[in-house]
C-alpha atoms as a PDB file:
ATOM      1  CA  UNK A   1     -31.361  15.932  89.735  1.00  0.00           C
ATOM      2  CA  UNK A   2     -30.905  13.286  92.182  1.00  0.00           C
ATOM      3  CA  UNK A   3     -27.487  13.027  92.408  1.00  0.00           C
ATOM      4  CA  UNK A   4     -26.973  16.586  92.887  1.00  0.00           C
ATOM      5  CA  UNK A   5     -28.911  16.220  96.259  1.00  0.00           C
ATOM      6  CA  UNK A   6     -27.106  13.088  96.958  1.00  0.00           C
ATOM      7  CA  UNK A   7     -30.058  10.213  96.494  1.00  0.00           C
ATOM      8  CA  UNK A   8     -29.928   7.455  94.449  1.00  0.00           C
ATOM      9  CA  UNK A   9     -31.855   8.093  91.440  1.00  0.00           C
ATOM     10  CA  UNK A  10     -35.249   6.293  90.886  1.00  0.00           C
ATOM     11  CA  UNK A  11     -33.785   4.869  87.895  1.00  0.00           C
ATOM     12  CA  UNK A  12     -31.019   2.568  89.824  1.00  0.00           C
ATOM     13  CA  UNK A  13     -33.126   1.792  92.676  1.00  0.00           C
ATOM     14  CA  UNK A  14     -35.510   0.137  89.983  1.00  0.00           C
ATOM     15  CA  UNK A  15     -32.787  -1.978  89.922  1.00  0.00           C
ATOM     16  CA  UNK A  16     -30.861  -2.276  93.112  1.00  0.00           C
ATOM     17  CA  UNK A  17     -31.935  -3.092  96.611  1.00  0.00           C
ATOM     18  CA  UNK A  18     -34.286  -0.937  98.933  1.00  0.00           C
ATOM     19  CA  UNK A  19     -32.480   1.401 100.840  1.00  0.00           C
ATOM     20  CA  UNK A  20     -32.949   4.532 102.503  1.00  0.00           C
ATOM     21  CA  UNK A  21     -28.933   5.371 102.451  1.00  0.00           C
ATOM     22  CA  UNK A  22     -27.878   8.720 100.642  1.00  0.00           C
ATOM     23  CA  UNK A  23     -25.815   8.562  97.183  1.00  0.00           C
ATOM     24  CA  UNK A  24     -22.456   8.440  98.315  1.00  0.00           C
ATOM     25  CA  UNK A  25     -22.842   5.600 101.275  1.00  0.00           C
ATOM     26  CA  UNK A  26     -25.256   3.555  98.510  1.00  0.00           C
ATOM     27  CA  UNK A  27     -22.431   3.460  96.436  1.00  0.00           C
ATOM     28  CA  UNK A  28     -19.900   2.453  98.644  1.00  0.00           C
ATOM     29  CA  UNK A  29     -22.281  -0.734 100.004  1.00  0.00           C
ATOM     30  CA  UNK A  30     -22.601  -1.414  95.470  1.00  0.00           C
ATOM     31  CA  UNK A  31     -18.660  -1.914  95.696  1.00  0.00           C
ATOM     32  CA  UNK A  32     -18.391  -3.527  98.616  1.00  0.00           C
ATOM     33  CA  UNK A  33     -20.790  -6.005  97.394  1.00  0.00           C
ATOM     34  CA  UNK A  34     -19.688  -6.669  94.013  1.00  0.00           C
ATOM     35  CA  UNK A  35     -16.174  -6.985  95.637  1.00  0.00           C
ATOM     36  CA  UNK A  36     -17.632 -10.022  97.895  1.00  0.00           C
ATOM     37  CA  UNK A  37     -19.184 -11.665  94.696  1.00  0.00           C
ATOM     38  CA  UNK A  38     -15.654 -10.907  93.004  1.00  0.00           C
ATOM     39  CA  UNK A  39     -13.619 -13.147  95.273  1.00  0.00           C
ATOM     40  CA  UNK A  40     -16.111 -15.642  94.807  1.00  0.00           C
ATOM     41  CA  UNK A  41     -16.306 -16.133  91.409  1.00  0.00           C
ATOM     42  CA  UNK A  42     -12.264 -16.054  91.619  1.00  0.00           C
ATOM     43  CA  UNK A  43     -12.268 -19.178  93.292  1.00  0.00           C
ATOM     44  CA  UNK A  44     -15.521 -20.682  93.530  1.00  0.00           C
ATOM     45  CA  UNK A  45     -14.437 -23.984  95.172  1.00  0.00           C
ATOM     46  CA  UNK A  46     -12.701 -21.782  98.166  1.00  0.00           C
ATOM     47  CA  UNK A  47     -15.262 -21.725 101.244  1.00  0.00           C
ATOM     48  CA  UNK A  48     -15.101 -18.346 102.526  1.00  0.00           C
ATOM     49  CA  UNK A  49     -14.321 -17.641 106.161  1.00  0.00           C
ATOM     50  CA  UNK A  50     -15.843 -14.442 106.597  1.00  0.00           C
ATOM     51  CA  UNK A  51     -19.149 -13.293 104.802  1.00  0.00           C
ATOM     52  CA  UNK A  52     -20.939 -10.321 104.943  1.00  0.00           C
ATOM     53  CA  UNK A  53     -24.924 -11.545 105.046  1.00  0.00           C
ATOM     54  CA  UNK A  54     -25.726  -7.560 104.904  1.00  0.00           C
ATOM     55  CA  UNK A  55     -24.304  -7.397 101.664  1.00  0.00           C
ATOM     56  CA  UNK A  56     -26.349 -10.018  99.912  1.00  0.00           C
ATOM     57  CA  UNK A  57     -28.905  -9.474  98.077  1.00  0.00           C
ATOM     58  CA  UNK A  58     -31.056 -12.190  98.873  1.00  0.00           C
ATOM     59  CA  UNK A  59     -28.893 -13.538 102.579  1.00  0.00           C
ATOM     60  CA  UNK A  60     -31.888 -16.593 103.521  1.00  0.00           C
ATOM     61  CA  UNK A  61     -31.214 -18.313 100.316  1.00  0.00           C
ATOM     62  CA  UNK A  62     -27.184 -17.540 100.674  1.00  0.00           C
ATOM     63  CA  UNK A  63     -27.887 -19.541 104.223  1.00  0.00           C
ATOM     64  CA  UNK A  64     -30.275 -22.545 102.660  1.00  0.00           C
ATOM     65  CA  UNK A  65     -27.556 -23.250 100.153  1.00  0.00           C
ATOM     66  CA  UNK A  66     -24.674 -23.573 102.910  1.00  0.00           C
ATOM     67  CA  UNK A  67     -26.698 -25.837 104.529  1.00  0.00           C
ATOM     68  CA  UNK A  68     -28.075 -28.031 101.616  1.00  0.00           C
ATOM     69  CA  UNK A  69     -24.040 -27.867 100.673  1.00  0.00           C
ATOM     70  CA  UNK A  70     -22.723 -29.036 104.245  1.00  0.00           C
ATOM     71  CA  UNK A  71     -25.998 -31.575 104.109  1.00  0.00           C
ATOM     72  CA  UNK A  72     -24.654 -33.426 100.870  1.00  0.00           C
ATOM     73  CA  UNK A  73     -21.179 -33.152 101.831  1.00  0.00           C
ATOM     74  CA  UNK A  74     -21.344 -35.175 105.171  1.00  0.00           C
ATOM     75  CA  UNK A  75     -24.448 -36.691 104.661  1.00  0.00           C
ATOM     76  CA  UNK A  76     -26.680 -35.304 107.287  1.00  0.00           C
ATOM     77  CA  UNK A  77     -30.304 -34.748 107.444  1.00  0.00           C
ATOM     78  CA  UNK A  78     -31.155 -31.294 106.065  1.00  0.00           C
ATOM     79  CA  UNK A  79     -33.521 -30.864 108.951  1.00  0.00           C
ATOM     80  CA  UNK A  80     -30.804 -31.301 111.813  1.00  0.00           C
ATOM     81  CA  UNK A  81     -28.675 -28.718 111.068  1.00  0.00           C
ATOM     82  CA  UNK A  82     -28.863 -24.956 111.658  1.00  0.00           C
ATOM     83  CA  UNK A  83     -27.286 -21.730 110.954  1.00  0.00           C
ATOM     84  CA  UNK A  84     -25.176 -20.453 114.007  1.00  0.00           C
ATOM     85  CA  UNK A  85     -23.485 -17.005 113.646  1.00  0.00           C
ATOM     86  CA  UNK A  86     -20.927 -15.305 114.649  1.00  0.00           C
ATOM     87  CA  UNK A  87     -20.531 -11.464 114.745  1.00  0.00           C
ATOM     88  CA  UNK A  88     -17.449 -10.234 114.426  1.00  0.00           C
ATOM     89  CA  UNK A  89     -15.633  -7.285 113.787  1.00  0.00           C
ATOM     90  CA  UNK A  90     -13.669  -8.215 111.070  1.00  0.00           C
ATOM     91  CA  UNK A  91     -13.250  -7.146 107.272  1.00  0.00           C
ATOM     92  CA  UNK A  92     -12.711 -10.225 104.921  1.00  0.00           C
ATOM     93  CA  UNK A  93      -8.887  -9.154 104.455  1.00  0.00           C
ATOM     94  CA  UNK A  94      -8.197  -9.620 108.002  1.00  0.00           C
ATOM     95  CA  UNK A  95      -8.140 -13.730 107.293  1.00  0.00           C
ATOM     96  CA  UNK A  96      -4.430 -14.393 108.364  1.00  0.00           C
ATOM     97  CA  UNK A  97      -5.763 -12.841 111.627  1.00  0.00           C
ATOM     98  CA  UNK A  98      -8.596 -15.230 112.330  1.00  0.00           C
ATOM     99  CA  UNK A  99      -8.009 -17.295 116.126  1.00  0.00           C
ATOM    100  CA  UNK A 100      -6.500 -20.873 115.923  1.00  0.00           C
ATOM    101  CA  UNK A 101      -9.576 -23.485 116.259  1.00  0.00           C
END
């Protein structure tokens, strides 16, 4: 019945995230999700340059690991570094188009 008034049935939200978005919009966020996870487990050793926190499921401990990461990796106290973000609007396609640092 649900999908014929464009909810997501009780049965998948058992099962998915909490959101109040209708049928067709819920799916759309499932693939763009699974499409992020995708292109990391492609290349898992490739950092990506754009991520979409919204679309994880869990983003605080997406953010602890980059930091416990970038801690190992160049040896810095865990407790000096921080999370600094920047919105953009960009999709993760547009790479080739990201400005020269």
């Amino acid at each position: 019945m649900s999908i014929f008034i464009n909810r997501v049935p009780t049965t998948w939200r058992k099962y998915s995230f909490e959101t109040t978005r209708n049928l067709g919009s819920w799916l759309d966020n499932i693939k763009q999700r699974l499409e992020q996870l995708s292109s990391w487990k492609d290349d898992p050793t490739k950092e990506p340059y754009i991520t979409f926190i919204n679309r994880l499921y869990n983003p605080q401990s997406f953010l602890t690991a980059v930091k416990q990461v970038t801690a190992r990796r160049d040896t810095i106290e865990l407790n000096k570094l921080y999370i600094q973000t920047e919105v953009q609007k960009r999709m993760y396609w547009e790479v080739n188009e990201l400005p020269k640092k």
